[in-house]
N, C-alpha and C. Protein backbone atom coordinates (compact mmCIF):
# COMPACT_ATOMS: atom_id res chain seq x y z
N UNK A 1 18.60 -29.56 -21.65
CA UNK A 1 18.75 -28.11 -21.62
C UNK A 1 17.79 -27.42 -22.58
N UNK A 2 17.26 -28.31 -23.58
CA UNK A 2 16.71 -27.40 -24.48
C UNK A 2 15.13 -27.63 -24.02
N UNK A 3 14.78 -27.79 -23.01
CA UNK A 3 13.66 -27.97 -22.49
C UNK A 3 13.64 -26.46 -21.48
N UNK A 4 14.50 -26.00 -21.14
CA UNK A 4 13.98 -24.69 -20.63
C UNK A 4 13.91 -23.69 -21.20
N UNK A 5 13.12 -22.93 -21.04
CA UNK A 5 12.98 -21.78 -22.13
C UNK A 5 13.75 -20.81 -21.67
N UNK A 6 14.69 -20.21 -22.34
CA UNK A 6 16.08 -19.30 -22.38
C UNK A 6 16.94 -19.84 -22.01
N UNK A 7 17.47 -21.11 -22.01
CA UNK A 7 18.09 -21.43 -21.40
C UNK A 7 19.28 -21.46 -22.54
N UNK A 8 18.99 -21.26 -23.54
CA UNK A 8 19.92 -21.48 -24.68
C UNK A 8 21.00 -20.47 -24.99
N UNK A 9 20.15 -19.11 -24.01
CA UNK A 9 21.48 -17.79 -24.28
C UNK A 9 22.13 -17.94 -23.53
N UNK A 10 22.08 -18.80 -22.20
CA UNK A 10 23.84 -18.82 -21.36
C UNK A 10 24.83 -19.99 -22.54
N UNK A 11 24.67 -20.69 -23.33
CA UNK A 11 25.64 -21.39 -23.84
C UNK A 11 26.00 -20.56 -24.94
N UNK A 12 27.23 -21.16 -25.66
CA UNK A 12 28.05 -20.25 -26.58
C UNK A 12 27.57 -21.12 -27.59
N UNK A 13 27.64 -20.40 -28.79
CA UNK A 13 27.41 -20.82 -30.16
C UNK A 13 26.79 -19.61 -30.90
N UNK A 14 27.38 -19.68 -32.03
CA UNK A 14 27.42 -18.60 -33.32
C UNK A 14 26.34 -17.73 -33.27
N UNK A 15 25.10 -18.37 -32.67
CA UNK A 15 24.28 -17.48 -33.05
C UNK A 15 23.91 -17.09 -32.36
N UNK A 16 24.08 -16.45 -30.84
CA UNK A 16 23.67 -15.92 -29.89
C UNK A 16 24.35 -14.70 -29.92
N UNK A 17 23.61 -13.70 -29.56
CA UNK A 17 23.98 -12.19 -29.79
C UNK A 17 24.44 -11.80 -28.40
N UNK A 18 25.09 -10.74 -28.67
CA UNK A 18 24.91 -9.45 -27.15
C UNK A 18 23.65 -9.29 -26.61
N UNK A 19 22.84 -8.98 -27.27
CA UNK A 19 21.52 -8.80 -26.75
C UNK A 19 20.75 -9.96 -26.10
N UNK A 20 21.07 -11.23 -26.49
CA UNK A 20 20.49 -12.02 -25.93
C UNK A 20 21.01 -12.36 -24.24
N UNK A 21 22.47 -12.51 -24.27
CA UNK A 21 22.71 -12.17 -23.01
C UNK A 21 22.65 -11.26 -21.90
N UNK A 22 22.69 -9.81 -22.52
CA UNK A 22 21.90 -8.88 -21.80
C UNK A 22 20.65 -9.30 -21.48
N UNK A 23 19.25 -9.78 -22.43
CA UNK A 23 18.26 -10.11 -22.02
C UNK A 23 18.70 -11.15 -21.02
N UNK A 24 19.01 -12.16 -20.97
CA UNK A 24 19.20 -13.39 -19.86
C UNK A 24 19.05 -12.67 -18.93
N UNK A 25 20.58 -12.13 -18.79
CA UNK A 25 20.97 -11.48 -17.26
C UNK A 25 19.61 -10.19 -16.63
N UNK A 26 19.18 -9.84 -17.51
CA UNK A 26 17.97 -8.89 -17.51
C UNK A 26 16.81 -9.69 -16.51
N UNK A 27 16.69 -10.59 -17.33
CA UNK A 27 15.61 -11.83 -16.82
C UNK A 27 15.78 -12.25 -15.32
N UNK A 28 17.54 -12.92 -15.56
CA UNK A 28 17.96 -13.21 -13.92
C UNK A 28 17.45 -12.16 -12.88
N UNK A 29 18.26 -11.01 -13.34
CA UNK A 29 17.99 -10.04 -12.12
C UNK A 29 17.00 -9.58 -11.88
N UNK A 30 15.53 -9.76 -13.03
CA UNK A 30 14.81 -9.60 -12.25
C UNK A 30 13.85 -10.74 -11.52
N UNK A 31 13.81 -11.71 -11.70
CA UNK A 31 13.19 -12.89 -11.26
C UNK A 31 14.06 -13.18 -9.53
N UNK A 32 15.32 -12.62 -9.28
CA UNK A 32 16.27 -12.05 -8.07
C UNK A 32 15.21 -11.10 -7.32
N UNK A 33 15.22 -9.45 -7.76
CA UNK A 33 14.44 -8.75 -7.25
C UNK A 33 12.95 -9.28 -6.93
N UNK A 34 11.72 -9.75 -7.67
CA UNK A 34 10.47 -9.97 -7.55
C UNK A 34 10.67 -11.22 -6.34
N UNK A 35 11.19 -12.20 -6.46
CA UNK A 35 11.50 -13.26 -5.17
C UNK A 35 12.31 -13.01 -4.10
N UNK A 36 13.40 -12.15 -3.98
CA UNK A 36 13.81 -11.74 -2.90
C UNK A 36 13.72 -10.32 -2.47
N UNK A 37 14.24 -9.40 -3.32
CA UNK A 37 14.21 -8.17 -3.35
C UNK A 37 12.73 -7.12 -3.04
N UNK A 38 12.06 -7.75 -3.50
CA UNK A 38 10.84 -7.01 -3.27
C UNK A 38 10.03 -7.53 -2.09
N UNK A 39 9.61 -8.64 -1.48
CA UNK A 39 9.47 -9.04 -0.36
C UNK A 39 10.66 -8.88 1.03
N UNK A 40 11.55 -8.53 0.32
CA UNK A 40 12.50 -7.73 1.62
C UNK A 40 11.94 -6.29 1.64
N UNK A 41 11.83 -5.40 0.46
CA UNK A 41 11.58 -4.08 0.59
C UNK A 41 9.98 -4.07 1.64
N UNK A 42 8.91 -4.96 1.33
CA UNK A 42 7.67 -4.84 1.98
C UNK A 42 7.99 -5.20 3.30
N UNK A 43 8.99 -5.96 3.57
CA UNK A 43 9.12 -6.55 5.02
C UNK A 43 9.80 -5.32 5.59
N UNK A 44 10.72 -4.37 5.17
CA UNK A 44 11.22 -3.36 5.47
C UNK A 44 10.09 -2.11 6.14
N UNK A 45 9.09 -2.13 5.17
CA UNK A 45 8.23 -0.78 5.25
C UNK A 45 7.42 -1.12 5.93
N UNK A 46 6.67 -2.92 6.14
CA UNK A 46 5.79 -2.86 7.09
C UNK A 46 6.63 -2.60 8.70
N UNK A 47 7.72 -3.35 8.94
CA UNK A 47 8.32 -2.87 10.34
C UNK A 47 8.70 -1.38 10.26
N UNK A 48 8.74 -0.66 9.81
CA UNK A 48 9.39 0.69 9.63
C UNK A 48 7.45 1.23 10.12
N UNK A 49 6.44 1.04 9.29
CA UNK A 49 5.57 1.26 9.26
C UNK A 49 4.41 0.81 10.53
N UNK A 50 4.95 0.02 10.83
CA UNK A 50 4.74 -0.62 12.53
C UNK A 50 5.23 -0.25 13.40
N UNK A 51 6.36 0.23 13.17
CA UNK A 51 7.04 0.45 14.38
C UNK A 51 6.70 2.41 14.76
N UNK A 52 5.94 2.90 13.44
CA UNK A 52 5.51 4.27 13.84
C UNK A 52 4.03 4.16 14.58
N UNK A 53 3.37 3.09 14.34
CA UNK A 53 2.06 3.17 14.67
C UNK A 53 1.87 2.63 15.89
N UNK A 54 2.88 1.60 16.16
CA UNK A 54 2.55 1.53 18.06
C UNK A 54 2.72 2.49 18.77
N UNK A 55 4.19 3.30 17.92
CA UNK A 55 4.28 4.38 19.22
C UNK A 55 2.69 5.43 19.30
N UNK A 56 2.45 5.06 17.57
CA UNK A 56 0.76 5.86 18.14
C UNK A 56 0.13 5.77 18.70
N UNK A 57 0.55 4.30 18.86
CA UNK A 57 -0.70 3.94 19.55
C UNK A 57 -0.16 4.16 21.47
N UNK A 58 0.96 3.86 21.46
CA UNK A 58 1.15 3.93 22.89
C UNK A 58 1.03 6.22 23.18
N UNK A 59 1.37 6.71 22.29
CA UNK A 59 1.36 7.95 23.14
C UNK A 59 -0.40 8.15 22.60
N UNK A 60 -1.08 7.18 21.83
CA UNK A 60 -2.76 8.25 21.98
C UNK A 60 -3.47 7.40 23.75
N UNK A 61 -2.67 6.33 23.74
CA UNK A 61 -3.08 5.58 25.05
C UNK A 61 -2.78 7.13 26.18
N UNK A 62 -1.68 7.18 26.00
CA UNK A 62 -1.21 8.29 27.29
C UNK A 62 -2.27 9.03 27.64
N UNK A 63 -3.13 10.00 26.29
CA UNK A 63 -3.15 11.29 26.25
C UNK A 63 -4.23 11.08 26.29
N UNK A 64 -5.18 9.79 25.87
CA UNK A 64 -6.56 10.04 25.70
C UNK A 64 -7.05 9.15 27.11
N UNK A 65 -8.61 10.02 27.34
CA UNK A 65 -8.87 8.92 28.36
C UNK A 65 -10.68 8.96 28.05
N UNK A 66 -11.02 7.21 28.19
CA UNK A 66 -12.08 6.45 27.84
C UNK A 66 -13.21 7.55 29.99
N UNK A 67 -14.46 8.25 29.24
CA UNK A 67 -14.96 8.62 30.47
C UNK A 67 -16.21 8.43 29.95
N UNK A 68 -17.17 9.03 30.89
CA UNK A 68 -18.75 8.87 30.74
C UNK A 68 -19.45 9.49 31.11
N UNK A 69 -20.44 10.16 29.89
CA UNK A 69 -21.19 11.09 29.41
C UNK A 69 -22.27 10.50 29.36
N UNK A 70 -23.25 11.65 29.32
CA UNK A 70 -24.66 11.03 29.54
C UNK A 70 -25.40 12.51 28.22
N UNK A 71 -26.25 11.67 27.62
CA UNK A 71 -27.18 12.55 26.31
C UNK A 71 -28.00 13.43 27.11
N UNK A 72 -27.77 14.56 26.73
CA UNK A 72 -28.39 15.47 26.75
C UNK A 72 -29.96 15.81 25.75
N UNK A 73 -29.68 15.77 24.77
CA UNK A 73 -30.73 15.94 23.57
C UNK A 73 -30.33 15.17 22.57
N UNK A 74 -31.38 14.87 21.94
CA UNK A 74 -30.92 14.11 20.08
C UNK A 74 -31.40 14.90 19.01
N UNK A 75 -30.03 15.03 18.14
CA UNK A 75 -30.58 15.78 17.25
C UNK A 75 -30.32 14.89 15.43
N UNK A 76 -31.18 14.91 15.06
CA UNK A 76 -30.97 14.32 13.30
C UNK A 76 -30.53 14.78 12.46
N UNK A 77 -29.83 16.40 12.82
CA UNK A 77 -29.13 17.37 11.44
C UNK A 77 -28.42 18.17 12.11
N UNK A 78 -28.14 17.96 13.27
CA UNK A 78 -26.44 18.21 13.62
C UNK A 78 -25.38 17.71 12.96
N UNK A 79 -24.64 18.14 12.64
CA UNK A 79 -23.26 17.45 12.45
C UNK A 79 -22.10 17.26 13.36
N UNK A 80 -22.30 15.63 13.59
CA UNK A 80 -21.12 15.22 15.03
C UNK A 80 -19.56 15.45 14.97
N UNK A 81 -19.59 15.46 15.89
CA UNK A 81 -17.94 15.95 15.96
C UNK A 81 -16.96 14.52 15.83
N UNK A 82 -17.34 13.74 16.88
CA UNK A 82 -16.58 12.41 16.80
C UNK A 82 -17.64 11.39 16.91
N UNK A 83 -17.73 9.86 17.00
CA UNK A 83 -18.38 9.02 17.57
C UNK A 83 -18.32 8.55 18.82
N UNK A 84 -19.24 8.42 19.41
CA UNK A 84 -19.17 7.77 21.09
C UNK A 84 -18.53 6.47 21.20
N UNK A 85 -18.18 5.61 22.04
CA UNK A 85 -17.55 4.23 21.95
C UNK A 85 -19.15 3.33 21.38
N UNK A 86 -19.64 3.89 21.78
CA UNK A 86 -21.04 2.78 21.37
C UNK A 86 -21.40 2.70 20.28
N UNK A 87 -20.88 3.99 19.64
CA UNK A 87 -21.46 4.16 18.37
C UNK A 87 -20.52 3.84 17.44
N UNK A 88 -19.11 3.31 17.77
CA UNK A 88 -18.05 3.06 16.84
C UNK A 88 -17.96 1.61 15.85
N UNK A 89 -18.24 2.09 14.55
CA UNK A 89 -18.34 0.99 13.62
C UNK A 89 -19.96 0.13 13.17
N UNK A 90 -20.71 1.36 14.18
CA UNK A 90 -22.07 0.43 14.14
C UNK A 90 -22.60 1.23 13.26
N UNK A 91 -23.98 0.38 12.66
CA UNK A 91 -24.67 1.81 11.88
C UNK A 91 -26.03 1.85 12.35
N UNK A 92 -26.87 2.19 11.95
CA UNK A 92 -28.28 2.75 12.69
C UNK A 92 -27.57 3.57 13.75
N UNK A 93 -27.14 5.21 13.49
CA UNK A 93 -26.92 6.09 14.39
C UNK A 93 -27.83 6.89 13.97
N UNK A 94 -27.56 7.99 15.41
CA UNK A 94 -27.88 9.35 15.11
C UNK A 94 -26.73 10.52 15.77
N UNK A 95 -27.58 11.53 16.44
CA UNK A 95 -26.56 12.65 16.61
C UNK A 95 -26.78 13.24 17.80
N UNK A 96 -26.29 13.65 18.77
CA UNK A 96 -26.83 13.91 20.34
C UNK A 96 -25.71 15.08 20.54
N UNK A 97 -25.99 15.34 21.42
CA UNK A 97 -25.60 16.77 22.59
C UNK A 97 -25.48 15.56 23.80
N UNK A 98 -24.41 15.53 24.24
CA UNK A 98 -24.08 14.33 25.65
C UNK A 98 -23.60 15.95 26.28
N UNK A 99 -23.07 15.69 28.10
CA UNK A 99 -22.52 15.91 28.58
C UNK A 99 -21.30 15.46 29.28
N UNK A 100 -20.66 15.75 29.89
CA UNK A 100 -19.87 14.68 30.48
C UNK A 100 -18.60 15.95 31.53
N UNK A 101 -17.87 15.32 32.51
CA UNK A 101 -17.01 15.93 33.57
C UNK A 101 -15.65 15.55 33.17
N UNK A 102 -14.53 17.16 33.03
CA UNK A 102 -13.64 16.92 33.23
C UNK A 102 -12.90 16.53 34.29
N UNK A 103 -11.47 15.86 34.17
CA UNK A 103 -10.65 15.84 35.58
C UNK A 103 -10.57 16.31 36.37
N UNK A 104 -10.96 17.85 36.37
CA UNK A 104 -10.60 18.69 37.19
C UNK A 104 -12.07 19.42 37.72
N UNK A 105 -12.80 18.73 37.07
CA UNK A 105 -14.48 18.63 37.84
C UNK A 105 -15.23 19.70 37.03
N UNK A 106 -14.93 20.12 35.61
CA UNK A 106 -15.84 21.03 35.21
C UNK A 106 -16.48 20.21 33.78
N UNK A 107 -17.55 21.06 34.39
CA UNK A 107 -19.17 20.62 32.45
C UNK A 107 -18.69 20.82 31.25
N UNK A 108 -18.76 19.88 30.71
CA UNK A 108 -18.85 20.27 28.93
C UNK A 108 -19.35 19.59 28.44
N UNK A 109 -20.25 19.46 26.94
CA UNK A 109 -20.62 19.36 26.34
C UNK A 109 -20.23 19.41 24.85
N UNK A 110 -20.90 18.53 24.11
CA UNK A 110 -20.15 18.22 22.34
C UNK A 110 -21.32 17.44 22.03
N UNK A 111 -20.90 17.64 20.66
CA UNK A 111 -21.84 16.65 19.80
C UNK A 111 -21.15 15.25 19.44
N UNK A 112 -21.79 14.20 19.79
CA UNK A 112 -21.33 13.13 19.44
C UNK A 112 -22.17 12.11 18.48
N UNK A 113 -21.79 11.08 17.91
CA UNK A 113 -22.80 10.21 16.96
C UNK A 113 -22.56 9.02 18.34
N UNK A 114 -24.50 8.30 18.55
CA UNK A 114 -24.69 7.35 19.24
C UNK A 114 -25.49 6.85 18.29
N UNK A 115 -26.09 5.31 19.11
CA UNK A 115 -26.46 4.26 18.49
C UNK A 115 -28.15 5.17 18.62
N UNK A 116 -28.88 4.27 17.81
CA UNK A 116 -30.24 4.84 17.50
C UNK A 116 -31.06 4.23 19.11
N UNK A 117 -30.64 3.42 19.40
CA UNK A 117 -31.18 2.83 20.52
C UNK A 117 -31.30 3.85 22.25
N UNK A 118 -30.65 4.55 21.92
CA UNK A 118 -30.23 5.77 23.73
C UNK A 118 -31.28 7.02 23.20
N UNK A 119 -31.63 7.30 24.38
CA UNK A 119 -32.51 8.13 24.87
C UNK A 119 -31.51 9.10 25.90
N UNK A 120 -32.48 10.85 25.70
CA UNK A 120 -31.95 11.64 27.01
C UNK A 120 -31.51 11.03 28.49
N UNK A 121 -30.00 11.34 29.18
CA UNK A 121 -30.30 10.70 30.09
C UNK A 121 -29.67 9.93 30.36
N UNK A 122 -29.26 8.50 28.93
CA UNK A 122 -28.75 7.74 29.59
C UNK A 122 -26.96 7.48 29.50
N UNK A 123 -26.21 6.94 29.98
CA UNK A 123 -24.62 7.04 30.30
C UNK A 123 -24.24 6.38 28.77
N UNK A 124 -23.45 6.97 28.40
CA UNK A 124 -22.01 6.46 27.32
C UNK A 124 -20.88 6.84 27.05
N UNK A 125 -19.93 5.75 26.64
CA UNK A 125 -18.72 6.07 26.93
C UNK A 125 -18.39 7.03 25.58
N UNK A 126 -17.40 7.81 26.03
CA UNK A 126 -16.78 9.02 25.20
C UNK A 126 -15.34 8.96 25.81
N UNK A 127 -14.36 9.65 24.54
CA UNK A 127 -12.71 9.59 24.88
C UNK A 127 -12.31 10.98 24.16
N UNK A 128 -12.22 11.35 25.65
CA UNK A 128 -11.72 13.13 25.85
C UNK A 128 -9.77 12.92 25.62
N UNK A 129 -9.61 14.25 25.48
CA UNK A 129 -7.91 14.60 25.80
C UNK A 129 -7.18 14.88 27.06
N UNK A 130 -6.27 15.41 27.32
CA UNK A 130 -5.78 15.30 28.67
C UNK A 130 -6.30 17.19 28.82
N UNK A 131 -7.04 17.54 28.02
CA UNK A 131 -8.01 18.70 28.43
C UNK A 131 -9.16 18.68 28.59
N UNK A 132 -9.34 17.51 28.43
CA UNK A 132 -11.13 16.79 28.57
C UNK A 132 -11.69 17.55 27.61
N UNK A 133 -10.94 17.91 26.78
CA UNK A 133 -12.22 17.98 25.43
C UNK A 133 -12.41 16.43 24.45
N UNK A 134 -13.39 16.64 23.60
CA UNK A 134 -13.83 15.28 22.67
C UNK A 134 -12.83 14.87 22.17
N UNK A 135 -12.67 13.63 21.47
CA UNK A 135 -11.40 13.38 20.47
C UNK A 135 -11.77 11.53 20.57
N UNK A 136 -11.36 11.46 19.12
CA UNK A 136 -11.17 9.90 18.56
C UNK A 136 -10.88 8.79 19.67
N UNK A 137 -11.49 7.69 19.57
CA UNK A 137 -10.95 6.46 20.60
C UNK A 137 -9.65 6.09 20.00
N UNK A 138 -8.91 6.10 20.75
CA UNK A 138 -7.11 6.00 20.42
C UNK A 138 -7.41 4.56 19.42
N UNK A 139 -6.22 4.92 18.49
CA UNK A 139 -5.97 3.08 17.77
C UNK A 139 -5.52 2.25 18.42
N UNK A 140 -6.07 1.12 18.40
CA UNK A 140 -5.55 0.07 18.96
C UNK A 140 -4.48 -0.95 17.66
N UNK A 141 -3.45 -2.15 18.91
CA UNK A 141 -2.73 -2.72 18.03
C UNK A 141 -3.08 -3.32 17.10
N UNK A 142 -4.52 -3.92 16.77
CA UNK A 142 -4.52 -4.63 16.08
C UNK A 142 -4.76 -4.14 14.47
N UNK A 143 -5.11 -2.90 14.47
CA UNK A 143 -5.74 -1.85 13.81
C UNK A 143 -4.25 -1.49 12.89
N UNK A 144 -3.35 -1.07 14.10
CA UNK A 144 -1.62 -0.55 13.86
C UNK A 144 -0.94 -1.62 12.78
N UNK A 145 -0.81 -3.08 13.45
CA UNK A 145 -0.89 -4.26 12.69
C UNK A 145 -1.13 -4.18 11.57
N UNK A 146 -2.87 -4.61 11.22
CA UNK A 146 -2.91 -4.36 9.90
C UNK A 146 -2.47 -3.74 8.66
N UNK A 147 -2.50 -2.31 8.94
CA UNK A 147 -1.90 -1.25 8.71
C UNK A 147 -1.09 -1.50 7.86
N UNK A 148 0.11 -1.95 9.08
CA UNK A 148 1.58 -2.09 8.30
C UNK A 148 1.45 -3.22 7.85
N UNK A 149 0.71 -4.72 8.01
CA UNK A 149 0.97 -5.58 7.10
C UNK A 149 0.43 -4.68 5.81
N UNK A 150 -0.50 -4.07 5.84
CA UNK A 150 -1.25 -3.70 4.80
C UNK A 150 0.16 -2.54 3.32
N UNK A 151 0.95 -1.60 4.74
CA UNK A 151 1.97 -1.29 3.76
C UNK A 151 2.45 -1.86 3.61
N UNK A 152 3.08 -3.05 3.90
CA UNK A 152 4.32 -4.21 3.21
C UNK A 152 3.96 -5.02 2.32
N UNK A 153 2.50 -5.71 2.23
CA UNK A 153 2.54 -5.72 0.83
C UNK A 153 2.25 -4.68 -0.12
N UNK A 154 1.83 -3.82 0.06
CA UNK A 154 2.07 -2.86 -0.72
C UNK A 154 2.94 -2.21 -1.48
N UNK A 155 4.38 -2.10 -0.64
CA UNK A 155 5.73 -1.52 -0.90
C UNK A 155 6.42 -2.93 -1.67
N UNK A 156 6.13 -3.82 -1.06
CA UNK A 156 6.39 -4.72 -2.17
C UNK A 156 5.54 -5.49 -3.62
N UNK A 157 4.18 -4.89 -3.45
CA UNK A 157 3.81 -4.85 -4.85
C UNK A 157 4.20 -4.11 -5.57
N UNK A 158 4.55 -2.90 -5.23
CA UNK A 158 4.56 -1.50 -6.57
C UNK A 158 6.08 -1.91 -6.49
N UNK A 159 7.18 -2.41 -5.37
CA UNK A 159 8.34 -2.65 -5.95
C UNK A 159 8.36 -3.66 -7.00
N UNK A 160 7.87 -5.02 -6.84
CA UNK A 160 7.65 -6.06 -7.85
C UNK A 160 7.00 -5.36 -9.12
N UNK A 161 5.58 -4.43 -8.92
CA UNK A 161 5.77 -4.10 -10.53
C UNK A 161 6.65 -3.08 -11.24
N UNK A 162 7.45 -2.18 -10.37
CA UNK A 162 8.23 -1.37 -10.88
C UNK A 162 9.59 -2.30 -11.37
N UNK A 163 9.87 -3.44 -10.94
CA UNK A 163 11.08 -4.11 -11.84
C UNK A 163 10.43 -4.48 -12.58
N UNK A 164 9.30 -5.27 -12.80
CA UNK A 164 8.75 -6.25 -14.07
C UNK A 164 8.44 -5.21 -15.03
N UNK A 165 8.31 -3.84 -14.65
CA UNK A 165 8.03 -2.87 -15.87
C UNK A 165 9.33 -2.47 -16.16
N UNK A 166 10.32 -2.49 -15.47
CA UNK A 166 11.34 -1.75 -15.93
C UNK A 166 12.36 -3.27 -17.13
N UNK A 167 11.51 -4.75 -16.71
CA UNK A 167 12.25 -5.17 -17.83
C UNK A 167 11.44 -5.84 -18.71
N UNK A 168 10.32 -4.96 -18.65
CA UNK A 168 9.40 -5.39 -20.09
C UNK A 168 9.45 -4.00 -21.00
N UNK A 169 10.35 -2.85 -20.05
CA UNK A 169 10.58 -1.76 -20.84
C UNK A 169 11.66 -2.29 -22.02
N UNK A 170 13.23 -2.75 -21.26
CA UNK A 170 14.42 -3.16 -21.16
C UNK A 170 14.15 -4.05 -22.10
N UNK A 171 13.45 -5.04 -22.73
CA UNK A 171 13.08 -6.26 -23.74
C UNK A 171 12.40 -5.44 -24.68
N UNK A 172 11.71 -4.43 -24.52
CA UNK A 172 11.16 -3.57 -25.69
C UNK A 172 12.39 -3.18 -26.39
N UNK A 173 13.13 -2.14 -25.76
CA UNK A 173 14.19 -1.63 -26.39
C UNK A 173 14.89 -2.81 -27.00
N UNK A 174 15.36 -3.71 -26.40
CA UNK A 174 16.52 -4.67 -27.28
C UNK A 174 15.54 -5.10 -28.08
N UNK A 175 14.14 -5.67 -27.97
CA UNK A 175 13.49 -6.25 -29.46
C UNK A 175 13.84 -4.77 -30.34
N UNK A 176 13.62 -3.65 -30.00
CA UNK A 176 13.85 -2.99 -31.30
C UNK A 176 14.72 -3.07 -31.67
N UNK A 177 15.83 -2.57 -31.00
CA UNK A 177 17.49 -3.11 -31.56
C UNK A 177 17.78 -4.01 -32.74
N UNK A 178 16.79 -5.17 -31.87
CA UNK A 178 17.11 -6.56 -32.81
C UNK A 178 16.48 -6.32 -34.15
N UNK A 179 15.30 -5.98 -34.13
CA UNK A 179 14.43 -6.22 -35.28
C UNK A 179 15.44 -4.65 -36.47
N UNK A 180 15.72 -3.56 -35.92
CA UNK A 180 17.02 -2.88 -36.67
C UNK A 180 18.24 -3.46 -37.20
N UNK A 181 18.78 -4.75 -36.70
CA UNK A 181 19.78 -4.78 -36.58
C UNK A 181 19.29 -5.93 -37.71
N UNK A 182 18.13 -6.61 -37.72
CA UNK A 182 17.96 -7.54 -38.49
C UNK A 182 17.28 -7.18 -40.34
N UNK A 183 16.89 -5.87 -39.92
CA UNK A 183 16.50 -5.10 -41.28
C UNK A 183 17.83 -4.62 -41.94
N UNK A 184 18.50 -3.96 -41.11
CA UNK A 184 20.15 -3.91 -42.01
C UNK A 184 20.58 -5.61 -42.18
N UNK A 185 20.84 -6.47 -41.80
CA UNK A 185 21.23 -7.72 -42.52
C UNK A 185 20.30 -8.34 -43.15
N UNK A 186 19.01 -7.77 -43.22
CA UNK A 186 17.85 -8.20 -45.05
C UNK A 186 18.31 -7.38 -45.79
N UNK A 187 18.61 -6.27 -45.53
CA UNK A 187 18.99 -5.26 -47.04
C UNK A 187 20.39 -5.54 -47.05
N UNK A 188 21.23 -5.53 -46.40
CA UNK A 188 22.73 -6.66 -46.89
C UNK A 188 23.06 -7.83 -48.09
N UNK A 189 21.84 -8.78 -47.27
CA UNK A 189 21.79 -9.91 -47.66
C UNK A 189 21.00 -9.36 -49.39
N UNK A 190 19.99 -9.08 -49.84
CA UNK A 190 19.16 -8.72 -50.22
C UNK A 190 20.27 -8.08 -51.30
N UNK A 191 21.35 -7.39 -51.19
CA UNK A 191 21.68 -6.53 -51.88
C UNK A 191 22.85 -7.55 -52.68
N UNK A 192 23.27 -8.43 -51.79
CA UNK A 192 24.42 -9.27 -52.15
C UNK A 192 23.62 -10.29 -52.95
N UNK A 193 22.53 -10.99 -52.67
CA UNK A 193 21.73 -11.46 -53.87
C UNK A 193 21.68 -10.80 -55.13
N UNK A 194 20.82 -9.29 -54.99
CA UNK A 194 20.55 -9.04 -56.57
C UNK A 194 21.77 -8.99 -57.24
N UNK A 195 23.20 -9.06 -56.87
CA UNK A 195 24.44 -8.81 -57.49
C UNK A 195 24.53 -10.61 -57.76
N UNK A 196 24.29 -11.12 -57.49
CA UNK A 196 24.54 -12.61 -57.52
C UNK A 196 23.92 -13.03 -58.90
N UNK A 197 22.00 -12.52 -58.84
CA UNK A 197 21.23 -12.78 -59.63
C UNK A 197 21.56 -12.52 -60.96
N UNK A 198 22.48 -11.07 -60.99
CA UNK A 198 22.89 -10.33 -62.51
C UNK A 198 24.05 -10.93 -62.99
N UNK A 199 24.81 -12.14 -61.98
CA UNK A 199 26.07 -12.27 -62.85
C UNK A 199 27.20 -11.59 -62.74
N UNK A 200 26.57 -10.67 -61.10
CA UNK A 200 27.85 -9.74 -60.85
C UNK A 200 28.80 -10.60 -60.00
């Protein structure tokens, strides 16, 4: 037993304080929370957090639709509105004037970012609204996924460090305690000596 470290404040004997058992149980509960407690809270927020982003993903599926536009002009100091599918995630772009047909058979036009490679003229894909104006290529699941793995560990890091701070706060306070509690029994002790020393 005396090979684990704290293991000495769960047994009884004279010299173990209140405080030391508070610290124990301090210790327990939180070494409880950081191994169970906090990997439940991240497992909580990523499904909570998943389960908002499919439905994003299923109602931007509804609303948006993947069509095809063709460049009109290129311009280098426009500022684009969205990116084209071609141009998503790549770099060497630029900036164009496309056209493209709504559902209901009428022209419009937007600025979009394409790859440096297209010329006036030629077809790319673009993702209009259910008004056929421009708008973002919907998220996909795998994107949604990440996401929420990405909040669950998250919600369970800042939970794991919000207990480990709250009992390295909790061990501050009782070391002060202690180290008070141990300066009144030096000046005790201390005082019952010099009466000893004089012969009192």
């Amino acid at each position: 037993m005396r090979s684990v470290p704290g293991l000495w404040r769960w047994r009884r004997n004279p010299l173990r304080r209140r405080s030391d058992v508070v610290e124990a149980w301090a210790s327990l509960v939180t070494v409880g929370l950081v191994v169970v407690g906090a990997p439940l809270a991240g497992l909580a927020a990523g499904q909570s957090v998943g389960s908002d982003l499919q439905r994003t993903v299923q109602r931007q599926r509804a609303e948006r639709h993947r069509t095809t536009a063709h460049v009109v002009s290129v311009d280098r100091h426009r500022a684009p509105v969205v990116d084209s599918e071609a141009a998503h995630g790549q770099d060497g772009t630029r900036v164009a004037l496309v056209r493209w047909r709504t559902p209901d058979g009428e022209s419009r036009t937007g600025v979009v970012r394409i790859e440096a490679r297209h010329v006036v003229g030629d077809p790319l894909a673009v993702w209009t609204d259910r008004r056929g104006r421009l708008t973002e290529r919907p998220m996909d699941e795998s994107t949604a996924t990440t996401n929420a793995v990405a909040a669950g560990f998250g919600v369970a890091g800042a939970a794991a460090a919000l207990v480990c701070g709250a009992r390295q706060l909790l061990g501050w306070r009782i070391m002060r305690r202690r180290l008070a509690d141990w300066a009144r029994e030096w000046t005790r002790v201390s005082e019952d000596w010099g009466r000893a020393g004089a012969g009192g």
